[in-house]
Protein backbone atom coordinates (compact mmCIF):
# COMPACT_ATOMS: atom_id res chain seq x y z
CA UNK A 1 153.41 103.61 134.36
CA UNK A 2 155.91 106.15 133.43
CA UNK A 3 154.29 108.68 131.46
CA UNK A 4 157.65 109.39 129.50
CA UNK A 5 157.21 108.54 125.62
CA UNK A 6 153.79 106.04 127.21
CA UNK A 7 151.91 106.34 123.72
CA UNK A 8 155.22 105.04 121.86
CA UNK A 9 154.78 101.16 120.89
CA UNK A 10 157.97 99.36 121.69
CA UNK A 11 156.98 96.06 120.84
CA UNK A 12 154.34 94.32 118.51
CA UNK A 13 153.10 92.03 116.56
CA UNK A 14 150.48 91.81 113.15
CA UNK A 15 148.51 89.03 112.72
CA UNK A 16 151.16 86.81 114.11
CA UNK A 17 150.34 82.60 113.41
CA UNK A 18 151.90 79.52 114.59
CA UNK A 19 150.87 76.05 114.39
CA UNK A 20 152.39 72.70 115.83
CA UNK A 21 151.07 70.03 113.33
CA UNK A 22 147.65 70.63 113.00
CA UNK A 23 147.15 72.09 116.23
CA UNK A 24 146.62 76.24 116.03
CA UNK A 25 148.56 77.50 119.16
CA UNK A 26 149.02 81.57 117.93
CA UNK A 27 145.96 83.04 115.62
CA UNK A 28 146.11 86.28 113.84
CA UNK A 29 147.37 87.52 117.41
CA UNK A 30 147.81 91.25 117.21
CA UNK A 31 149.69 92.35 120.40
CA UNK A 32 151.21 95.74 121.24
CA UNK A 33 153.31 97.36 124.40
CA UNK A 34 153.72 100.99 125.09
CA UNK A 35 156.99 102.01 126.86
CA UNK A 36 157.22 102.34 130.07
CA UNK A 37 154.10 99.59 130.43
CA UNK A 38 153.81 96.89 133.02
CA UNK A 39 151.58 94.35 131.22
CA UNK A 40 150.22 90.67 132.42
CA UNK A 41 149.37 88.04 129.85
CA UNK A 42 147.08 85.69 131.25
CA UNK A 43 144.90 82.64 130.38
CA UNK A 44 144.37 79.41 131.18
CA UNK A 45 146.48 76.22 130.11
CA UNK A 46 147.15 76.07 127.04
CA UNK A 47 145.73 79.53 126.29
CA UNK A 48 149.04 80.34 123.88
CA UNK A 49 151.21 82.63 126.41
CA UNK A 50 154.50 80.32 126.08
CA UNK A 51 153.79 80.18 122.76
CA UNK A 52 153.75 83.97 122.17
CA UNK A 53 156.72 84.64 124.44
CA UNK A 54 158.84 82.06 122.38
CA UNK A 55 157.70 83.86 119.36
CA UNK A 56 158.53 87.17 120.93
CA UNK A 57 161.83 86.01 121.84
CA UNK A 58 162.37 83.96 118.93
CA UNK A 59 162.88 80.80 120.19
CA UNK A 60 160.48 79.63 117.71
CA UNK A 61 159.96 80.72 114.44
CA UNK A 62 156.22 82.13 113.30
CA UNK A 63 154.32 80.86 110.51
CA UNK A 64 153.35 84.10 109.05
CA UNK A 65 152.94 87.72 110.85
CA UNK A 66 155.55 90.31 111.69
CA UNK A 67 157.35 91.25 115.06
CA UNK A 68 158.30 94.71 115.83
CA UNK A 69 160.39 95.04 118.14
CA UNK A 70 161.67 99.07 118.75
CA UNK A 71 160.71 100.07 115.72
CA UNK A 72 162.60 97.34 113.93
CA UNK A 73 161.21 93.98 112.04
CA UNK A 74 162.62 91.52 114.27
CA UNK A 75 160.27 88.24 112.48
CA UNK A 76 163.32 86.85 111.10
CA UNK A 77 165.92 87.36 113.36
CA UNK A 78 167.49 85.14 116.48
CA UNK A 79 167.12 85.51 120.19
CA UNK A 80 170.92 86.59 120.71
CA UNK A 81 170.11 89.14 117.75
CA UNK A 82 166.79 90.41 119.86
CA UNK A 83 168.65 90.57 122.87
CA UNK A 84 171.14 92.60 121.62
CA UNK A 85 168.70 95.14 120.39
CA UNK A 86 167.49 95.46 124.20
CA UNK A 87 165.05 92.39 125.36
CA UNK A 88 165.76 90.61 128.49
CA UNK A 89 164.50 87.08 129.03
CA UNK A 90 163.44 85.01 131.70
CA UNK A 91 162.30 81.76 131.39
CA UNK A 92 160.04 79.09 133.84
CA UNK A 93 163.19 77.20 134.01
CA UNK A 94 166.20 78.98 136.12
CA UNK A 95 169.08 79.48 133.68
CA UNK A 96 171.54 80.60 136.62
CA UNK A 97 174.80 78.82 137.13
CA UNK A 98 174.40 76.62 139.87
CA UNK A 99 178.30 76.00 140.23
CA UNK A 100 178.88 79.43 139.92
CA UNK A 101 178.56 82.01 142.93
CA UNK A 102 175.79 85.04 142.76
CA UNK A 103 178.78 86.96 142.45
CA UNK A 104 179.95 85.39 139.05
CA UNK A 105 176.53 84.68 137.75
CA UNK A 106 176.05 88.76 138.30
CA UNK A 107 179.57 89.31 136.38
CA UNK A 108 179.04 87.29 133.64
CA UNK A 109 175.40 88.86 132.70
CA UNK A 110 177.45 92.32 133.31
CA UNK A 111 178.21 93.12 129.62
CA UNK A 112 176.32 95.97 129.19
CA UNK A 113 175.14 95.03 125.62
CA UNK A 114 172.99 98.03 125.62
CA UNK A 115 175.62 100.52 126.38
CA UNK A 116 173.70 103.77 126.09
CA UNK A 117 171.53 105.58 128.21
CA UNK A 118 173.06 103.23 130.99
CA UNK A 119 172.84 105.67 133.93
CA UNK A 120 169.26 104.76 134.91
CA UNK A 121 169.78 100.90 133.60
CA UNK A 122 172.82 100.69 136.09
CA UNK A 123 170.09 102.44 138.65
CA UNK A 124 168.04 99.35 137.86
CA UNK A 125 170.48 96.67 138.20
CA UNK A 126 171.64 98.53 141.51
CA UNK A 127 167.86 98.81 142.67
CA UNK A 128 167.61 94.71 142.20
CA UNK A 129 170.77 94.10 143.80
CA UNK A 130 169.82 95.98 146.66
CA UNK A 131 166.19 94.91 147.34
CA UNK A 132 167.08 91.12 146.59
CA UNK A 133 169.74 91.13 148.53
CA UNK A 134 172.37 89.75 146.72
CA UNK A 135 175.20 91.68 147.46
CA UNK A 136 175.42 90.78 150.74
CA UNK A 137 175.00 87.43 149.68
CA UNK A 138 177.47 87.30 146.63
CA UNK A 139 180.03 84.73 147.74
CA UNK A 140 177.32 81.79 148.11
CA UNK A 141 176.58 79.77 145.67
CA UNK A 142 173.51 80.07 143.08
CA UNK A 143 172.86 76.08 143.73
CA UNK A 144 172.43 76.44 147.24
CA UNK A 145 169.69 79.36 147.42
CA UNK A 146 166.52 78.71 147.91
CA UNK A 147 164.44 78.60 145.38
CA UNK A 148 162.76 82.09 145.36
CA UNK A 149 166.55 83.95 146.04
CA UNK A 150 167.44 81.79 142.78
CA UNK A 151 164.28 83.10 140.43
CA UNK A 152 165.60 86.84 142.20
CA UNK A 153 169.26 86.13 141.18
CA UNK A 154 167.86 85.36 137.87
CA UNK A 155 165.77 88.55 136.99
CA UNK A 156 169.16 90.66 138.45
CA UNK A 157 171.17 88.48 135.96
CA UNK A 158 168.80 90.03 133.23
CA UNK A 159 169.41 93.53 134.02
CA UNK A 160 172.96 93.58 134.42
CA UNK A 161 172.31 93.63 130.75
CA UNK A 162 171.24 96.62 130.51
CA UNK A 163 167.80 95.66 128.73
CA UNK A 164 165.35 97.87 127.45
CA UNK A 165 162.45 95.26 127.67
CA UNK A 166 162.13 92.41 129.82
CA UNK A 167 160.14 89.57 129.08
CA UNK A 168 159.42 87.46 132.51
CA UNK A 169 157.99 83.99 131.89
CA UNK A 170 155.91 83.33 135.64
CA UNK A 171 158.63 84.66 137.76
CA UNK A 172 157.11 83.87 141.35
CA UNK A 173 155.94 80.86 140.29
CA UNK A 174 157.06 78.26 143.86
CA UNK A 175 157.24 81.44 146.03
CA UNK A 176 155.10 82.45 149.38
CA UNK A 177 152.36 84.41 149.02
CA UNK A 178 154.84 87.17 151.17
CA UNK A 179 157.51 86.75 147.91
CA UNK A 180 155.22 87.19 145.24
CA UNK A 181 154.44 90.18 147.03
CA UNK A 182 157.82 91.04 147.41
CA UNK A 183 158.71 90.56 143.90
CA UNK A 184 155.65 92.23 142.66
CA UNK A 185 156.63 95.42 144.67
CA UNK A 186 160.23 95.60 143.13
CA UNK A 187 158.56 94.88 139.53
CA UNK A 188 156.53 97.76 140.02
CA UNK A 189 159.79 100.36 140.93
CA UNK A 190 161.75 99.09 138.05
CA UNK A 191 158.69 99.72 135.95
CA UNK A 192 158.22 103.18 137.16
CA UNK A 193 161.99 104.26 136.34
CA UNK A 194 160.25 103.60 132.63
CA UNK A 195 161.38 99.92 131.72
CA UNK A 196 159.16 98.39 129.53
CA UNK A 197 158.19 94.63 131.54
CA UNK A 198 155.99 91.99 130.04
CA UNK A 199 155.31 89.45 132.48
CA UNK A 200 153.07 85.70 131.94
CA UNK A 201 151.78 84.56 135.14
CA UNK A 202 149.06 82.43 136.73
CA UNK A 203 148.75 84.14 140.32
CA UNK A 204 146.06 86.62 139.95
CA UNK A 205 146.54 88.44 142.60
CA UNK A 206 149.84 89.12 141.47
CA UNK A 207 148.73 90.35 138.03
CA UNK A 208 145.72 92.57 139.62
CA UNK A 209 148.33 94.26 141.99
CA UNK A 210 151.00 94.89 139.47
CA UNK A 211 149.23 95.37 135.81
CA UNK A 212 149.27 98.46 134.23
CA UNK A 213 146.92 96.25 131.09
CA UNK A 214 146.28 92.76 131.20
CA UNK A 215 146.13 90.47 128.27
CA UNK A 216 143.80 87.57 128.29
CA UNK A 217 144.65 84.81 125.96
CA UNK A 218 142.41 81.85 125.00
CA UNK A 219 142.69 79.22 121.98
CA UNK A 220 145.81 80.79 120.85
CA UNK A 221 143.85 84.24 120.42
CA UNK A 222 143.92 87.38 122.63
CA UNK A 223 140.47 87.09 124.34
CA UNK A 224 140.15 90.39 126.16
CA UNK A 225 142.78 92.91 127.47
CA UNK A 226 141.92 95.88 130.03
CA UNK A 227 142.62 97.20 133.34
CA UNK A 228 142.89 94.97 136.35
CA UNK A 229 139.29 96.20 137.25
CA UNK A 230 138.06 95.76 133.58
CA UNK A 231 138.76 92.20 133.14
CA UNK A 232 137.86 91.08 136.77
CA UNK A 233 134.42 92.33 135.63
CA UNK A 234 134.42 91.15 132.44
CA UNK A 235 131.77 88.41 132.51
CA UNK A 236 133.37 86.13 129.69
CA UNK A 237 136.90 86.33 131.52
CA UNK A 238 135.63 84.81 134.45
CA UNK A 239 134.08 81.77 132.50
CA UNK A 240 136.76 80.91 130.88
CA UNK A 241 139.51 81.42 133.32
CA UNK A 242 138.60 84.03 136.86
CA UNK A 243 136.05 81.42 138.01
CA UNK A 244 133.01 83.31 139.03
CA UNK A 245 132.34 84.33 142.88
């Protein structure tokens, strides 16, 4: 993790609820990122991780609780207002154009909402371009990629935005065991230029390799959170989720 500004929250929430009838899927979750932090949220189905990245997002709406999001009380606001103030967001479903070429999806994410500091946010976008290889690739279109070029194409379309946070709902979920290595690698280089990436995932691998903190979630609460090594070891972890050796 970069150790620039590290001990400065960037995003948050207090005792954050949310039910769907009478079932509890977020309780009193109190959740906080550092900047420059690479963090996994984990758990097993049904655990509450969609549930808190909608919230974070603000696709849907909390019950009670507060989201800060830099430095700002973002509870009330809407995911285009959120987005403009810096949060990037990719979903389990691919949002690209699939009419479109890589070349047009690319230009129509390029509108630099967050227009300062851009130098090393252009360095990320370039990075991504680069190591996914979509450059070269820019005339075909975003339909006929394969599948893990596609969930690439769409985490490039996120930082031609310029974001300040991204938010990646299980972004090598379909791919090899070589892509999600792949993928974790470039992860890790855009986090170590300092941007802030929250990521929900099921491959643990993955999350051991790439975590700065994990998050454990269970029955809509956070369970645990530690180190890689810390939860692999924590006993309770493994029942409910790690599976024991």
């Amino acid at each position: 993790m970069s150790s620039m500004d590290s001990d400065q929250e960037i995003i948050s929430t207090h005792n954050l609820n949310k039910k769907f009838g009478g079932i509890v899927v977020a309780k009193n979750v109190n959740f906080s990122v550092n900047k420059g932090e690479l963090r996994c949220l984990i758990g097993p189905n049904g655990a509450g991780k969609s549930t808190l990245f909608s919230l974070l997002c603000g696709i849907e709406k909390a019950d009670s609780g507060q989201i800060t999001i830099l430095n700002k009380n973002v509870t009330k606001l809407k995911s285009f207002q959120r987005i403009k103030l810096g949060l990037g967001l990719k979903f389990q479903t691919n949002r690209a154009f699939q009419n479109l070429s890589i070349r047009d999806n690319l230009s129509i994410s390029n509108n630099k909402i967050n227009i300062r500091n851009n130098e090393i946010a252009e360095e990320r976008y370039q990075l991504a371009l680069s190591e996914f290889k979509l450059e070269s690739e820019g005339a075909k279109l975003a339909g006929e990629l394969p599948h893990n070029m596609l969930q690439w194409l769409e985490i490039t379309m996120i930082l031609a935005s310029f974001p300040k946070i991204v938010l990646l709902d299980e972004p090598t979920a379909g791919m090899s065991v070589e892509e999600t290595l792949f993928t974790g690698s470039v992860l890790k280089r855009l986090n170590a230029t300092g941007l802030t990436i929250i990521v929900i995932e099921h491959d643990i691998q993955f999350v051991k390799d790439v975590a700065n903190k994990i998050t454990v979630l269970h029955e809509g609460e956070i369970f645990s959170e530690g180190t890689a090594e810390e939860v692999s070891n924590n006993e309770e972890v493994k029942n409910i989720y790690l599976g024991r050796d």
